[in-house]
Protein backbone atom coordinates (compact mmCIF):
# COMPACT_ATOMS: atom_id res chain seq x y z
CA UNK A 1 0.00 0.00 0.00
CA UNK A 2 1.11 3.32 -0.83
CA UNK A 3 0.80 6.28 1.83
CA UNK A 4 0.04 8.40 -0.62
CA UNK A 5 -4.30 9.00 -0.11
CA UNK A 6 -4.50 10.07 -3.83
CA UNK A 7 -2.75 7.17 -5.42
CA UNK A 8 -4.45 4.70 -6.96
CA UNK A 9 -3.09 1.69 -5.90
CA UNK A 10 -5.51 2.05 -2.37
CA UNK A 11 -8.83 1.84 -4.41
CA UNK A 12 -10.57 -1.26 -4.20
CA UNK A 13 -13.33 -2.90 -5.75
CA UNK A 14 -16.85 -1.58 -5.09
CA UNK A 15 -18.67 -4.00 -2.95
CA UNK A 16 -22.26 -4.73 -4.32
CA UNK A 17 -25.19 -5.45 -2.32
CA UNK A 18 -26.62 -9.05 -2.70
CA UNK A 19 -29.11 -9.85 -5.44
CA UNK A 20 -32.99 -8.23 -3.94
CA UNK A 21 -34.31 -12.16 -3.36
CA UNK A 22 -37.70 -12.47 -4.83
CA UNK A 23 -39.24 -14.06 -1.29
CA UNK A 24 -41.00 -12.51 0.94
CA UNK A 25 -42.79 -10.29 -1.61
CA UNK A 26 -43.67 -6.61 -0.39
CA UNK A 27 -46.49 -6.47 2.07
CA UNK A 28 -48.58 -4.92 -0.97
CA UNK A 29 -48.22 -7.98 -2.57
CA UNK A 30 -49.25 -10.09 0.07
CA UNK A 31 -52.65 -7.35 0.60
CA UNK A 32 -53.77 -7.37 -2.79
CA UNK A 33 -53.25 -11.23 -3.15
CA UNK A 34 -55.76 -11.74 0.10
CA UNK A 35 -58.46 -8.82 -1.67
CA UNK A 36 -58.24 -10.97 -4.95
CA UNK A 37 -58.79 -14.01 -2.78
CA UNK A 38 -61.79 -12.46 -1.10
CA UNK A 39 -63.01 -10.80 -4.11
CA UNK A 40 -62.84 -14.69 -5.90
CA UNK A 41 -65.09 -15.82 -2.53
CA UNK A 42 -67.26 -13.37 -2.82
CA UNK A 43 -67.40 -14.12 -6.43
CA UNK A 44 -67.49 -17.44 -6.34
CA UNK A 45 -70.15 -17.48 -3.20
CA UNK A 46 -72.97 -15.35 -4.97
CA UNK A 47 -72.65 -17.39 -8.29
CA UNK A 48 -73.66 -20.61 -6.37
CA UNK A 49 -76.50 -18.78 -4.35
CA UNK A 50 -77.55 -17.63 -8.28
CA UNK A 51 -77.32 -21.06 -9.19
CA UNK A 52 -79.31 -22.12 -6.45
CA UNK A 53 -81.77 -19.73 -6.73
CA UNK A 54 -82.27 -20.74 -10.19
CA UNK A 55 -82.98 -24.60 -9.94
CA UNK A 56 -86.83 -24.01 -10.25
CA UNK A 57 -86.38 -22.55 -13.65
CA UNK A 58 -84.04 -25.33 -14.86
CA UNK A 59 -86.42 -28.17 -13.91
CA UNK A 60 -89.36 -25.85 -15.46
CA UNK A 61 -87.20 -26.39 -18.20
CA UNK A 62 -86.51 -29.88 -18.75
CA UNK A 63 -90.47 -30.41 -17.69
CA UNK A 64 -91.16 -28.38 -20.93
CA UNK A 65 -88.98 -29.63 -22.69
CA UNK A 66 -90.71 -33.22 -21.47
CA UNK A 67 -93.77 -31.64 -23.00
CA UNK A 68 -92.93 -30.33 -26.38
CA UNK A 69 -91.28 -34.14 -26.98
CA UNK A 70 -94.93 -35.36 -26.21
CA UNK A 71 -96.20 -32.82 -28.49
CA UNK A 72 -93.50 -33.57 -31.29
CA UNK A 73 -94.56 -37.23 -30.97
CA UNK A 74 -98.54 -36.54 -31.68
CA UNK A 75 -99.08 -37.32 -27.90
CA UNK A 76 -101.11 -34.00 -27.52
CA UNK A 77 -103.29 -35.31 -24.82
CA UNK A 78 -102.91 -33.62 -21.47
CA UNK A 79 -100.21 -31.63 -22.90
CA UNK A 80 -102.10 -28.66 -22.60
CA UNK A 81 -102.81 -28.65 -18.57
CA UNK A 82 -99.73 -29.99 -18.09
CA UNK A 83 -98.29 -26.74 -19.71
CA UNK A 84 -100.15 -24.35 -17.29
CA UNK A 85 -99.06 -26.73 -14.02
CA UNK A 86 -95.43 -26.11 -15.04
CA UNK A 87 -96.52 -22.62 -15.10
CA UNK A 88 -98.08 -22.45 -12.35
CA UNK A 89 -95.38 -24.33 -9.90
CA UNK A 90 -92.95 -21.85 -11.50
CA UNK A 91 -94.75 -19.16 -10.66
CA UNK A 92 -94.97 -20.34 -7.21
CA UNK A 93 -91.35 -20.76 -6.92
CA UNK A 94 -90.70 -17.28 -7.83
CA UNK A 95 -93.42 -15.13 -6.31
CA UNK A 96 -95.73 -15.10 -3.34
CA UNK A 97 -98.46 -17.87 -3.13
CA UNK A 98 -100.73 -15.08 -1.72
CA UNK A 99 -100.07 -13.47 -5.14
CA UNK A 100 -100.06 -16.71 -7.40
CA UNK A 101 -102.32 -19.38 -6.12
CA UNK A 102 -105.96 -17.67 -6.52
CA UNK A 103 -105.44 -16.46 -10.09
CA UNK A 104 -107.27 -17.87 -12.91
CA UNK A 105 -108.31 -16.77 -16.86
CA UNK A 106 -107.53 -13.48 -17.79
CA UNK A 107 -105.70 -13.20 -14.32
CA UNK A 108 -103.55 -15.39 -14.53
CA UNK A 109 -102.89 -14.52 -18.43
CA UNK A 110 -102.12 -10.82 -17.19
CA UNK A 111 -99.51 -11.72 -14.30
CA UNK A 112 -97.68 -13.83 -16.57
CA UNK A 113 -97.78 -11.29 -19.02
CA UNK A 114 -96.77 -8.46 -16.60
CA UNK A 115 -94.05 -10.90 -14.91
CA UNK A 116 -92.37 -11.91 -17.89
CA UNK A 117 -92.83 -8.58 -19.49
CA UNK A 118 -94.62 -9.58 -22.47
CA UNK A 119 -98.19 -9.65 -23.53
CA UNK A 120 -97.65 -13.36 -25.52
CA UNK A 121 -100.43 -14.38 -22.69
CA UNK A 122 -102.85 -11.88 -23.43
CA UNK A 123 -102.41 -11.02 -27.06
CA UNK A 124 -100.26 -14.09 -28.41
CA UNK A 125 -100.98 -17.47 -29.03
CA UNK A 126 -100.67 -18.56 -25.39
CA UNK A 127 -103.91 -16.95 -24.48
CA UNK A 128 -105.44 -20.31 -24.95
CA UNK A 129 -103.81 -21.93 -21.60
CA UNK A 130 -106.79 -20.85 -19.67
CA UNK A 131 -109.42 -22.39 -21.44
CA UNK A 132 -107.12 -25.59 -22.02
CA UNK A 133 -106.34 -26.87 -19.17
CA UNK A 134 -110.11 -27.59 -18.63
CA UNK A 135 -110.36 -28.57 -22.00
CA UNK A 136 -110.13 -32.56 -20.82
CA UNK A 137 -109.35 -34.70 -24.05
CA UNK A 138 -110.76 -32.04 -26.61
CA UNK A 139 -107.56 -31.60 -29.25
CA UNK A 140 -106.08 -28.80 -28.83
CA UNK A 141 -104.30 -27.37 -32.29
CA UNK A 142 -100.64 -28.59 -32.50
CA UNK A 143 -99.59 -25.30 -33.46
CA UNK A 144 -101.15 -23.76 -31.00
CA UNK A 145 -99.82 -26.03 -28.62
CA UNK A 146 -96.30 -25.44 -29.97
CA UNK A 147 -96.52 -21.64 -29.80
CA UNK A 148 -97.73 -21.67 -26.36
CA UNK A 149 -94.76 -23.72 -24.82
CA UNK A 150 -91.95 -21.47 -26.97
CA UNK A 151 -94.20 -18.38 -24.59
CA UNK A 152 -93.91 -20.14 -21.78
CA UNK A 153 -90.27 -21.21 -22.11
CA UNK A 154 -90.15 -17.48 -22.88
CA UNK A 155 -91.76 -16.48 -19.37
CA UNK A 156 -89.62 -19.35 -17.41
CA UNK A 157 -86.12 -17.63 -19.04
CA UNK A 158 -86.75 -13.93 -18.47
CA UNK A 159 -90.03 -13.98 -14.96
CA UNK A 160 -88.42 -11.23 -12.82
CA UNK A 161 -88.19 -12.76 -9.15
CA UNK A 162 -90.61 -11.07 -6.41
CA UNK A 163 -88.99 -8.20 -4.99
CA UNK A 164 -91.29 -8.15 -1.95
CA UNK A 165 -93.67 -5.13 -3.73
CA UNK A 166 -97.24 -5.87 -4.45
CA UNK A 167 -98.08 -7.22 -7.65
CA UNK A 168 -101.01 -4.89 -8.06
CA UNK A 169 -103.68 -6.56 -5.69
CA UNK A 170 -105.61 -4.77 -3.50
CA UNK A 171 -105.74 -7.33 -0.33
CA UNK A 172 -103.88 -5.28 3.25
């Protein structure tokens, strides 16, 4: 070693820091993967109470779809009342029976219509369902029939669920 501070046989190497090593991450890491993991509960949680929620509608489904098979076959008989019982159940999966259960004819027609936000109850061919189901073995018209379960599987797809308002009754 020279005594000399300015000469430059006394520098040395620069000493480098180890590498930064890529565990334990940064706490922000570590916060945002636990809100991602609550967010994917949460997520995850309200999809299955959704799913849930909507099993009524998928076995209104395949019990329609049971129907229009009959109806594809010729079977026609009974088709008909069977169509306004899947109806109805649905209906009283999704609302109120204090709302459903008493309503008949034109009634009926107009809650479905005003549920499903349509007016293929009413106006369309589906209007029939009423006077159907008490129809017994009279033949209904195939097309008719036909009509009235692509309405229905209409209503069972897009019914709002209750809300807890009144669905225009006048009872206290």
């Amino acid at each position: 070693m020279n005594p000399d501070p300015a000469s430059l046989e006394n520098l040395r190497d620069l000493a480098l820091p180890p590498p930064v090593p890529l565990w334990p991450p940064a706490p922000g890491w570590s916060i945002l993967a636990a809100g991602l993991a609550a967010a994917s509960l949460v997520a995850g949680w309200r999809s299955w109470r959704r799913y849930r929620a909507n099993a009524y509608r998928r076995e209104a489904r395949r019990q329609l779809d049971a129907i229009a098979r009959r109806v594809e076959a010729g079977r026609c008989a009974g088709a008909a009342s069977e169509l306004a019982v899947v109806l109805k159940r649905t209906a009283l999966a999704a609302y109120p029976r204090s709302a459903v259960a008493s309503l008949t004819g034109p009634a009926w027609l107009g809650f479905l219509d005003r549920t499903g936000r349509t007016t293929a109850f009413t106006d369309g061919a589906a209007r029939g369902i009423a006077e159907w189901t008490f129809a017994g073995d009279r033949a209904v018209p195939a097309a008719a029939l036909k009509a009235a379960l692509r309405d229905a599987r209409a209503w069972v797809r897009a019914h709002g669920r209750w809300d807890g308002r009144s669905e225009g009754t006048d009872r206290c």
